[in-house]
C-alpha atoms as a PDB file:
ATOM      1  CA  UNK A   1      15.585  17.031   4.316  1.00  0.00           C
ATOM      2  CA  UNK A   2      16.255  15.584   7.506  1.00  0.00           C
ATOM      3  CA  UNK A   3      16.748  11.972   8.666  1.00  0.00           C
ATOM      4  CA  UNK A   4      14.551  10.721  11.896  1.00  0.00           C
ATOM      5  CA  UNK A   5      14.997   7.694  11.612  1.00  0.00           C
ATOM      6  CA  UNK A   6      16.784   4.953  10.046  1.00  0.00           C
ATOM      7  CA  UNK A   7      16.469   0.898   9.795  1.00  0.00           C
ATOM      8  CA  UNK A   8      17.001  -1.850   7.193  1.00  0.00           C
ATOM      9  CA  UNK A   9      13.719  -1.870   6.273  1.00  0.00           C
ATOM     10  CA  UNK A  10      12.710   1.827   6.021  1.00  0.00           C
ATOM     11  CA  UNK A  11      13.558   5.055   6.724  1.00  0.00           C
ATOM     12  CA  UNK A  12      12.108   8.397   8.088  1.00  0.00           C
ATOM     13  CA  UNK A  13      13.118  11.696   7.434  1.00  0.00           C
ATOM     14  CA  UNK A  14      10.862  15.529   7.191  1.00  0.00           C
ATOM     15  CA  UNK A  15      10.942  17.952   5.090  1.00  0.00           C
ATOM     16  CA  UNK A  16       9.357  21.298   6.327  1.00  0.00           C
ATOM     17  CA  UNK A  17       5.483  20.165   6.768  1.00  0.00           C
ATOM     18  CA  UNK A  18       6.159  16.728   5.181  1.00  0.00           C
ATOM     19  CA  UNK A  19       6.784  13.162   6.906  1.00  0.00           C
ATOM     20  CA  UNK A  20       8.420  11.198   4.511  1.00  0.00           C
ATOM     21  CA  UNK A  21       8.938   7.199   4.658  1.00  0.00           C
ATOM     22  CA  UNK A  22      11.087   5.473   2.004  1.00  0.00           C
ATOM     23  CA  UNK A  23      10.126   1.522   2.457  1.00  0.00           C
ATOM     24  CA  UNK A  24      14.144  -0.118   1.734  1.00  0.00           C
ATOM     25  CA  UNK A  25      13.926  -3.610   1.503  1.00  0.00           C
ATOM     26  CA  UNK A  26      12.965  -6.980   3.025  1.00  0.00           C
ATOM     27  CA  UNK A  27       9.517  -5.316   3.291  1.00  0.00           C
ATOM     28  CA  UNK A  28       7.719  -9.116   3.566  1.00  0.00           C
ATOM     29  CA  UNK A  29       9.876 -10.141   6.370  1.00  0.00           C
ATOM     30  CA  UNK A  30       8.864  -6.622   8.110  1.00  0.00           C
ATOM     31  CA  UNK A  31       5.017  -6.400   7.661  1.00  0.00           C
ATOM     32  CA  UNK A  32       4.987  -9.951   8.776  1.00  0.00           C
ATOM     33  CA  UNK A  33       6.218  -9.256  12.269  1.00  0.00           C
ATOM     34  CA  UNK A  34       4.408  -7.604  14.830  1.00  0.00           C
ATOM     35  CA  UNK A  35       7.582  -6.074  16.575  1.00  0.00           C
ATOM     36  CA  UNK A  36       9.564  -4.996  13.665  1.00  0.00           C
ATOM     37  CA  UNK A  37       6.576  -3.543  11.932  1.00  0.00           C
ATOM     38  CA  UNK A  38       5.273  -1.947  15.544  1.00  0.00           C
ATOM     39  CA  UNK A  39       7.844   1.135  15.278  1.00  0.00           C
ATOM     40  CA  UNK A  40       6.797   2.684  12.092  1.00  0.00           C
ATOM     41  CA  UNK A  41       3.027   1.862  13.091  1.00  0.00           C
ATOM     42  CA  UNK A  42       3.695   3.593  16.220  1.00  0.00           C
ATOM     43  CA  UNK A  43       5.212   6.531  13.958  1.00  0.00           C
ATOM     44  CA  UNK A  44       1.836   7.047  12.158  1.00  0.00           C
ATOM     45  CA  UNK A  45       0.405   7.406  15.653  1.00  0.00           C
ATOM     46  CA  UNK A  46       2.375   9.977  16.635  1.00  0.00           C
ATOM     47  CA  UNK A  47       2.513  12.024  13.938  1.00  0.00           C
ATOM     48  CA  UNK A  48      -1.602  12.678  14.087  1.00  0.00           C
ATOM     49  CA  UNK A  49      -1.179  14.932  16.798  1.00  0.00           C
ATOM     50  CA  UNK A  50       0.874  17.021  15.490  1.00  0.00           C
ATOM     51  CA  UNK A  51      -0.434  20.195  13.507  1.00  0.00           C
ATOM     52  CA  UNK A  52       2.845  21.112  11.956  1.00  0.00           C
ATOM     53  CA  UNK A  53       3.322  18.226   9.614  1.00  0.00           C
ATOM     54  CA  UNK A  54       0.170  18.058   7.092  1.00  0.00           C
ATOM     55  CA  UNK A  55       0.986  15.473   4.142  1.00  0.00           C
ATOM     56  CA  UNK A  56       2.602  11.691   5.392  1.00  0.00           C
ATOM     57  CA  UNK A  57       4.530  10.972   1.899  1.00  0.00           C
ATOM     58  CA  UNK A  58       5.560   7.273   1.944  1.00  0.00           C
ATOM     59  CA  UNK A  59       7.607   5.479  -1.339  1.00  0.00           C
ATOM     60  CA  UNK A  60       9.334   2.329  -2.027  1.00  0.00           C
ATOM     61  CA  UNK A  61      12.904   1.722  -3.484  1.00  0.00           C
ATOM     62  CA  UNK A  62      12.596  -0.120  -6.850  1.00  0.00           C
ATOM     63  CA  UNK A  63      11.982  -3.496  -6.882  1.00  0.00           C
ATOM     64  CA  UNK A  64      11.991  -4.077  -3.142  1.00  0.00           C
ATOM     65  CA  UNK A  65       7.938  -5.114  -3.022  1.00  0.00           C
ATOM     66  CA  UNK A  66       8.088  -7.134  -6.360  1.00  0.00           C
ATOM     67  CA  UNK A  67       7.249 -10.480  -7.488  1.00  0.00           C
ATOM     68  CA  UNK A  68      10.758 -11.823  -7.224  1.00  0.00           C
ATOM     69  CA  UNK A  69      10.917 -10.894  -3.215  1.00  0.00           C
ATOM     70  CA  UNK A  70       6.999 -11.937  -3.084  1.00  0.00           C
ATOM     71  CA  UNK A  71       7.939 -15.344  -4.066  1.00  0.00           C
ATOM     72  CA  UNK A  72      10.522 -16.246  -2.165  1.00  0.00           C
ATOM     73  CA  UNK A  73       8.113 -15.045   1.005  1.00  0.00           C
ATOM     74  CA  UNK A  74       5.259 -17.545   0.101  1.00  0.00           C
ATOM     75  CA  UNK A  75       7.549 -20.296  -1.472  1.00  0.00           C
ATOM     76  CA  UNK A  76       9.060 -20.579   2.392  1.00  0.00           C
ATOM     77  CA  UNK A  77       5.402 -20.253   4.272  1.00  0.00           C
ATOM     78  CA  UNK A  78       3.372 -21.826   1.537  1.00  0.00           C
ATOM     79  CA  UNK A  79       2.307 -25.762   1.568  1.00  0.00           C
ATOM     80  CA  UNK A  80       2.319 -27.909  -1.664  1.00  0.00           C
ATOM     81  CA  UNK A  81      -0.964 -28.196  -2.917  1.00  0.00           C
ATOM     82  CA  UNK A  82      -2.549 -30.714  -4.582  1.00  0.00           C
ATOM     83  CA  UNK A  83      -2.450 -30.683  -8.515  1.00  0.00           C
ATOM     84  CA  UNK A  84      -6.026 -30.968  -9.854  1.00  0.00           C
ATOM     85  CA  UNK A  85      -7.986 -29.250  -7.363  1.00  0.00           C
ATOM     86  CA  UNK A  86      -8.748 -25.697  -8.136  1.00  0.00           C
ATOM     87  CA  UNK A  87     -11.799 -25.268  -5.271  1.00  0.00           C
ATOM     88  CA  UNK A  88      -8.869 -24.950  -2.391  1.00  0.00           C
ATOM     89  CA  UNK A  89      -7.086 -21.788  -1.597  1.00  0.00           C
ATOM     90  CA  UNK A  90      -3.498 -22.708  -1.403  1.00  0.00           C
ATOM     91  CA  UNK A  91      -2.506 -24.249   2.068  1.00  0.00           C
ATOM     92  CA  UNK A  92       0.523 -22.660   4.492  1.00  0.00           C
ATOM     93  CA  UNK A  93       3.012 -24.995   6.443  1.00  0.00           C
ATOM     94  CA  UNK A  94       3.695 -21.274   8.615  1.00  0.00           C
ATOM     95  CA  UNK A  95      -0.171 -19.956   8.779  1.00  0.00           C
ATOM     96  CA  UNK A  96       1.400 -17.486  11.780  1.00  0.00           C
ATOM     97  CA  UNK A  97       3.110 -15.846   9.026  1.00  0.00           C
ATOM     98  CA  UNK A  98       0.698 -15.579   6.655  1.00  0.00           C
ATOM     99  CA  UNK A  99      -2.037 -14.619   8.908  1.00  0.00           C
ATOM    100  CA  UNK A 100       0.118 -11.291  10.192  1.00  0.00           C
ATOM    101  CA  UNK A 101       0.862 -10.633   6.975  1.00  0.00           C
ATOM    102  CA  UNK A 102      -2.315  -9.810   6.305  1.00  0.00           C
ATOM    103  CA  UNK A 103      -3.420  -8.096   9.510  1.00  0.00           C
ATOM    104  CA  UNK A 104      -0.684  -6.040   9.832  1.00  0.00           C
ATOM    105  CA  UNK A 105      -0.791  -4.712   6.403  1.00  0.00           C
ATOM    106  CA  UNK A 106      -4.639  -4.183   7.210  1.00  0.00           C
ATOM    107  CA  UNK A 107      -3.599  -2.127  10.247  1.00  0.00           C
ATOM    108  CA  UNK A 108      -1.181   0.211   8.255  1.00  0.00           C
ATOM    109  CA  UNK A 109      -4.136   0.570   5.845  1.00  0.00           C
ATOM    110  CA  UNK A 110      -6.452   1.315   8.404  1.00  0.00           C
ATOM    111  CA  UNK A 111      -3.811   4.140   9.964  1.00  0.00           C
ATOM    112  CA  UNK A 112      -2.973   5.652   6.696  1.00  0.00           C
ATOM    113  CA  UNK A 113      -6.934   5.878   5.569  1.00  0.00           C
ATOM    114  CA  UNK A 114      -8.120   7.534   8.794  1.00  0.00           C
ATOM    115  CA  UNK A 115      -4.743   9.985   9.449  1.00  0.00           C
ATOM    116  CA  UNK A 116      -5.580  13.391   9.721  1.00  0.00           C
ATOM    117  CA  UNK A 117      -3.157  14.005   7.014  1.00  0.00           C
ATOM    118  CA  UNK A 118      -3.059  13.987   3.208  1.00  0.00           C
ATOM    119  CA  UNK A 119      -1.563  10.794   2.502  1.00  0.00           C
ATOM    120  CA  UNK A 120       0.817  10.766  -0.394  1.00  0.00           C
ATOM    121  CA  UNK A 121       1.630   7.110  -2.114  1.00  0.00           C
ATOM    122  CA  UNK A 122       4.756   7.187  -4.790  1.00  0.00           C
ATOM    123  CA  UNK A 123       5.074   3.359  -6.456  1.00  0.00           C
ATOM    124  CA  UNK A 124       8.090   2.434  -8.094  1.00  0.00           C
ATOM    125  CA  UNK A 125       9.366  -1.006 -10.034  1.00  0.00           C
ATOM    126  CA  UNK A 126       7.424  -3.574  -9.660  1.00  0.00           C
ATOM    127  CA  UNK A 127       4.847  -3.655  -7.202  1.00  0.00           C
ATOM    128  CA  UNK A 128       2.644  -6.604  -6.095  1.00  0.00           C
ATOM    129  CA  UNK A 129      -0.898  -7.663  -5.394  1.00  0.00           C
ATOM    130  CA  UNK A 130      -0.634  -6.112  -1.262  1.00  0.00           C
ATOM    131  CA  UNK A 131       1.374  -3.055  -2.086  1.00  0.00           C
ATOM    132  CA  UNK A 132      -1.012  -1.581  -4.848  1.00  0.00           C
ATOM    133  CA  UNK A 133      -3.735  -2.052  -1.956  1.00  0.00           C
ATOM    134  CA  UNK A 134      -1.692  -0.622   0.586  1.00  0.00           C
ATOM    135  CA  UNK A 135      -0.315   2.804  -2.230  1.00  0.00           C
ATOM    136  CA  UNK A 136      -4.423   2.767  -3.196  1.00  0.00           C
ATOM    137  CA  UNK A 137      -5.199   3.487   0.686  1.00  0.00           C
ATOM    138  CA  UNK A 138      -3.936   6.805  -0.147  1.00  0.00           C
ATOM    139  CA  UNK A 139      -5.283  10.113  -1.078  1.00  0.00           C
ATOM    140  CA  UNK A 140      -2.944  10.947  -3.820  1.00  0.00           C
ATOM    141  CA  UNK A 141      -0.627   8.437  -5.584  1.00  0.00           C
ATOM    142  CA  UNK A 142       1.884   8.858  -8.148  1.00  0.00           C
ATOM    143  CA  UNK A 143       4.247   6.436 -10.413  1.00  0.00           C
ATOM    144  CA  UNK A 144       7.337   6.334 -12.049  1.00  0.00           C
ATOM    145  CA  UNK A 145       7.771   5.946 -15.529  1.00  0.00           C
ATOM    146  CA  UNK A 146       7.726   2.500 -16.313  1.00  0.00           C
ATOM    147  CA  UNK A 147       6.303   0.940 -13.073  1.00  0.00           C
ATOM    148  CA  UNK A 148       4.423  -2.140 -13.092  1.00  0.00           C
ATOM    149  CA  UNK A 149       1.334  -3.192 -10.712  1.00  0.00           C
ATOM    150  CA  UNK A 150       1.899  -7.124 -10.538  1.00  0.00           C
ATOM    151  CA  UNK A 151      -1.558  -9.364  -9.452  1.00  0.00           C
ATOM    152  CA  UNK A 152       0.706 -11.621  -8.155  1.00  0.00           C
ATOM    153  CA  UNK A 153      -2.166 -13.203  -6.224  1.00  0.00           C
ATOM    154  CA  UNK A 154      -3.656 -14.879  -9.735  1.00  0.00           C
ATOM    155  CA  UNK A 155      -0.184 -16.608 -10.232  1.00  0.00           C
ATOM    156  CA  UNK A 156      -0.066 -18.130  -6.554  1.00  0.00           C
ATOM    157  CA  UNK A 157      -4.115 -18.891  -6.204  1.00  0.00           C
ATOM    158  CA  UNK A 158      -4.524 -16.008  -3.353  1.00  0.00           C
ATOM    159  CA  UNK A 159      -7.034 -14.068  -3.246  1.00  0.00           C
ATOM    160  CA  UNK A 160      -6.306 -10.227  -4.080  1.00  0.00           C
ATOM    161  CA  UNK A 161      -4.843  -8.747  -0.570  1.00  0.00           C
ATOM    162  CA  UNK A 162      -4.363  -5.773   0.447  1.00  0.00           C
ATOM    163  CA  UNK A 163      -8.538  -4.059   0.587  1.00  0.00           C
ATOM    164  CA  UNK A 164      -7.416  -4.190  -3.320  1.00  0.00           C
ATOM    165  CA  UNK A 165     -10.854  -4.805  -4.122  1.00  0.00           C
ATOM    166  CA  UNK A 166     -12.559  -2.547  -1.875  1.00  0.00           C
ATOM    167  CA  UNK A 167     -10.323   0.273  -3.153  1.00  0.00           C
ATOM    168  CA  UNK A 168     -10.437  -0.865  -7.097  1.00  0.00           C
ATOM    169  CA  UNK A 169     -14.563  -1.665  -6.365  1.00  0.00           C
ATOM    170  CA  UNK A 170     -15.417   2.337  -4.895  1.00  0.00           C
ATOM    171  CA  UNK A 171     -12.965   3.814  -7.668  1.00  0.00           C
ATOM    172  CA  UNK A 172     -13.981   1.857 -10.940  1.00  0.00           C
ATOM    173  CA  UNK A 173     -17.016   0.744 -12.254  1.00  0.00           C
ATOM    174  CA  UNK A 174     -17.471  -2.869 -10.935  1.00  0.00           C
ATOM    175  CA  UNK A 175     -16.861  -4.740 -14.328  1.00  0.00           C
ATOM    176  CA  UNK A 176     -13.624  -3.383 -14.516  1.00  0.00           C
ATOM    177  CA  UNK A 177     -12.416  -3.613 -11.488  1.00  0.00           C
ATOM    178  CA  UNK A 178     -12.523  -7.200 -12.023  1.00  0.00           C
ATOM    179  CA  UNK A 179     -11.287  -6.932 -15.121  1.00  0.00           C
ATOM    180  CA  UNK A 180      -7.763  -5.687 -14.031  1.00  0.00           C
ATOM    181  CA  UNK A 181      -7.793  -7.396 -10.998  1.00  0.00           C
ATOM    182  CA  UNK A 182      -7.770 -10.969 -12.695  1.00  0.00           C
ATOM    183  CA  UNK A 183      -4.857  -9.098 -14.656  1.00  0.00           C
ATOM    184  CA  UNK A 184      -1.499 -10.878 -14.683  1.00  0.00           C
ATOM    185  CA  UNK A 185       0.054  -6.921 -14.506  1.00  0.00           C
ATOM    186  CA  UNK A 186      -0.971  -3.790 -16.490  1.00  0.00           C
ATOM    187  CA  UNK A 187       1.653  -0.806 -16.414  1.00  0.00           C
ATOM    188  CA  UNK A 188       1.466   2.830 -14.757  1.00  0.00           C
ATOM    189  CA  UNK A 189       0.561   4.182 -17.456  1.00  0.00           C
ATOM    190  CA  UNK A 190      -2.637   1.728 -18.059  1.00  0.00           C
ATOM    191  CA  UNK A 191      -3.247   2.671 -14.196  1.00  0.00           C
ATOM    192  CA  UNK A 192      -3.734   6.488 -15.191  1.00  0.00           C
ATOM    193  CA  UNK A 193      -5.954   6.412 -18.074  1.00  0.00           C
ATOM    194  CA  UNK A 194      -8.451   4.383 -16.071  1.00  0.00           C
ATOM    195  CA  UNK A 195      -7.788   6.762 -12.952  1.00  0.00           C
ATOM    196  CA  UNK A 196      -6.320   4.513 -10.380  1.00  0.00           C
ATOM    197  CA  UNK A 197      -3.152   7.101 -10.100  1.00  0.00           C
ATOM    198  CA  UNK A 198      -2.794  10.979 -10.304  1.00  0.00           C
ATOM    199  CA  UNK A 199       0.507  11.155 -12.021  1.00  0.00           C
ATOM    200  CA  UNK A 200       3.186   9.455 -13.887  1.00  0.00           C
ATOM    201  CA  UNK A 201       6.549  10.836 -13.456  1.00  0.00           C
ATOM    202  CA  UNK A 202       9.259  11.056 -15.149  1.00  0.00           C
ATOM    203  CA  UNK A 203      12.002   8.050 -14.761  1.00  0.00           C
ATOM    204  CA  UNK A 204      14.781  10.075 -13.878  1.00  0.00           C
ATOM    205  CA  UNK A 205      14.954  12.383 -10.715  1.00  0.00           C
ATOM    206  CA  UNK A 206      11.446  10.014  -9.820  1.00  0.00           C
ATOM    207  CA  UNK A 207      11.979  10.646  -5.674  1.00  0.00           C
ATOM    208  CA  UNK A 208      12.562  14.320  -6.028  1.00  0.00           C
ATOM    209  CA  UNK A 209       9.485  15.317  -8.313  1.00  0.00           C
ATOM    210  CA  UNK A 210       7.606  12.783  -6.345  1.00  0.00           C
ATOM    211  CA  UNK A 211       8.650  15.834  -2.997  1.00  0.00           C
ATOM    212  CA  UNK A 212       7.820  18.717  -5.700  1.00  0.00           C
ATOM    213  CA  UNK A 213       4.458  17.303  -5.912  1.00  0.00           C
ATOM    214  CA  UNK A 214       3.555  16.314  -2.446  1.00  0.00           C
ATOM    215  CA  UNK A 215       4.799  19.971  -1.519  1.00  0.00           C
ATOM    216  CA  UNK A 216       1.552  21.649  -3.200  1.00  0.00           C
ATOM    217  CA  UNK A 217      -0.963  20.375  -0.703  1.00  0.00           C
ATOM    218  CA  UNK A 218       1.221  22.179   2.281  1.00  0.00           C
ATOM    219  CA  UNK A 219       0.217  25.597   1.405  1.00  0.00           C
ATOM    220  CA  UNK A 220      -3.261  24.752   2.780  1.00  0.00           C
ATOM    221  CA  UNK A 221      -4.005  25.699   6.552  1.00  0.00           C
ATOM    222  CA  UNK A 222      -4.229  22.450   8.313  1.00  0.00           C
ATOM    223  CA  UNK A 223      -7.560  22.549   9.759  1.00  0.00           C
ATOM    224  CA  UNK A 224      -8.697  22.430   5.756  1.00  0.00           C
ATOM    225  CA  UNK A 225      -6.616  19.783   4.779  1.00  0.00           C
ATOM    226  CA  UNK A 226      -8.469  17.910   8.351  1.00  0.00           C
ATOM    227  CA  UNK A 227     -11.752  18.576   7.212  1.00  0.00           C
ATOM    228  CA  UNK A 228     -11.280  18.026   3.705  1.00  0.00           C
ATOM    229  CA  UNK A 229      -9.621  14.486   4.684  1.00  0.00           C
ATOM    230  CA  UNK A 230     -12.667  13.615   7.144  1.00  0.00           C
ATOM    231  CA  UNK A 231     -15.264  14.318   4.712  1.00  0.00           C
ATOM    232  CA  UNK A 232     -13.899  12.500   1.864  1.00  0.00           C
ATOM    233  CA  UNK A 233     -13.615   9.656   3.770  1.00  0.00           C
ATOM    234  CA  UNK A 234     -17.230   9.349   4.223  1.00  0.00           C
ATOM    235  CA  UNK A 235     -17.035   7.301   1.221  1.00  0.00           C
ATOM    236  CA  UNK A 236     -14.513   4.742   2.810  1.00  0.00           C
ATOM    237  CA  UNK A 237     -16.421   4.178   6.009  1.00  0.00           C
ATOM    238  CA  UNK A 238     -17.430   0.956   5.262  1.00  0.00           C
ATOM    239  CA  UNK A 239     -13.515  -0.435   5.262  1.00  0.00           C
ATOM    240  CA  UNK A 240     -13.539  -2.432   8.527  1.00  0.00           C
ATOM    241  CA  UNK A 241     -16.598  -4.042   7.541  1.00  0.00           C
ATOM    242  CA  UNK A 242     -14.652  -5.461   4.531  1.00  0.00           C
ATOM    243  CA  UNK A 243     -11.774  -6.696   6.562  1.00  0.00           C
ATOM    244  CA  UNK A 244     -14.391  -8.309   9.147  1.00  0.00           C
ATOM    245  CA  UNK A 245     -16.268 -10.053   5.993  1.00  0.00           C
ATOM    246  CA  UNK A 246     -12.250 -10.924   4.383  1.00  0.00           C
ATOM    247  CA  UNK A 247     -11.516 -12.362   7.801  1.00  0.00           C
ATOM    248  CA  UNK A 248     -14.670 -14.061   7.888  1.00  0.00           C
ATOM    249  CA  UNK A 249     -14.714 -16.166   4.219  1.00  0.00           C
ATOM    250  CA  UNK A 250     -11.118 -16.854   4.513  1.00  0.00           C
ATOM    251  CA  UNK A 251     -11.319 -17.838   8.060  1.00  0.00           C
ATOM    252  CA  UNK A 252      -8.178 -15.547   8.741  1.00  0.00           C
END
């Protein structure tokens, strides 16, 4: 496996016809700033073009998207609200911040649904309300053993971020995708048995079976795995009109 590229917050390396991005740490200072987040979106980009590399396999590092880092990102953005008054969404003293937190997310989930590529999503730790969203814009997602999928948004009066309920809404039946959505957290293993992931793996050795796995979907010619990606997306066509309604009722 070789190393492309490497910053604090991620890191890019390829293995024969696989991209691979391991997401490191301070991931909410990252995907809220257009310049920092700009290099790996500009990645994505490039790596449509070319033919040779046909699954974009992207992972976190335990524990770098949970709710402990999540709440030290709102707690410095987010405005007291007023006790007593549950109609209001929660106010933001830094609305900048917020505000590109949520389109830039909505841009990498954009790039990663409409890449010519199979898109491969491994989850580890704990992983919040955004970051399932952003690991259910993929074609293929797999778990460690043990991982949790925090709806962190219920705790902080958000609303669920991340297209989460435009992915949970065209995978599940509609009664429970509300059901696990108003969820504190339900485990990886909860996430399989209703179908929301492909695999859970085992705890130990997690990023190198997560590699074994992505590897099967090289040995198809590209042009199939193209096709195959296009078609199936037929389905998800109706994404941007989501984030224009989400922008819309939340006056984003």
């Amino acid at each position: 496996m070789k190393t492309i590229t490497s910053t604090e917050f991620f890191e890019i390396s390829r293995k024969d016809a696989i991209s691979i991005v391991r997401i490191k740490k301070n991931v909410f200072d990252f995907i809220s700033d257009i310049e920092l987040s700009g290099e790996l979106m500009g990645f994505i980009k490039n790596i449509k073009a070319d033919t040779e590399i046909k699954v974009l396999l992207f992972y976190n590092d335990p524990d770098c998207v949970d709710e402990v880092n999540y709440d030290k990102f709102l707690k410095r953005i987010m405005s007291k609200t007023k006790e007593g008054d549950q109609s209001l969404l929660p106010g933001f003293t830094k609305k900048d911040a917020r505000f590109r937190e949520i389109h830039i997310l909505n841009r990498f989930i954009r790039q990663i649904v409409n890449l010519n590529k199979i898109v491969v999503s491994g989850i580890q730790g704990s992983v919040v309300t955004p970051f399932v969203g952003l690991a259910l814009a993929s074609d293929l997602i797999y778990a460690r053993k043990g991982t949790k999928l925090i709806m962190a948004h219920n705790k902080y009066g958000l609303h669920p971020s991340g297209a989460l309920p435009f992915f949970l809404s065209n995978i599940l039946h509609h009664s429970i995708a509300i059901e696990f959505q108003m969820k504190d957290s339900f485990t990886a293993d909860e996430a399989y048995e209703i179908g929301l992931i492909n695999k859970v793996l085992p705890e130990q050795e997690f990023v190198d079976n997560l590699i074994m796995e992505t590897e099967k979907f090289t040995k198809s010619k590209y042009c199939t795995i193209q096709q195959t990606k296009r078609l199936t997306n037929f389905s998800r066509k109706s994404l941007d009109d989501y984030f224009d309604y989400e922008t819309k009722i939340l006056n984003l």
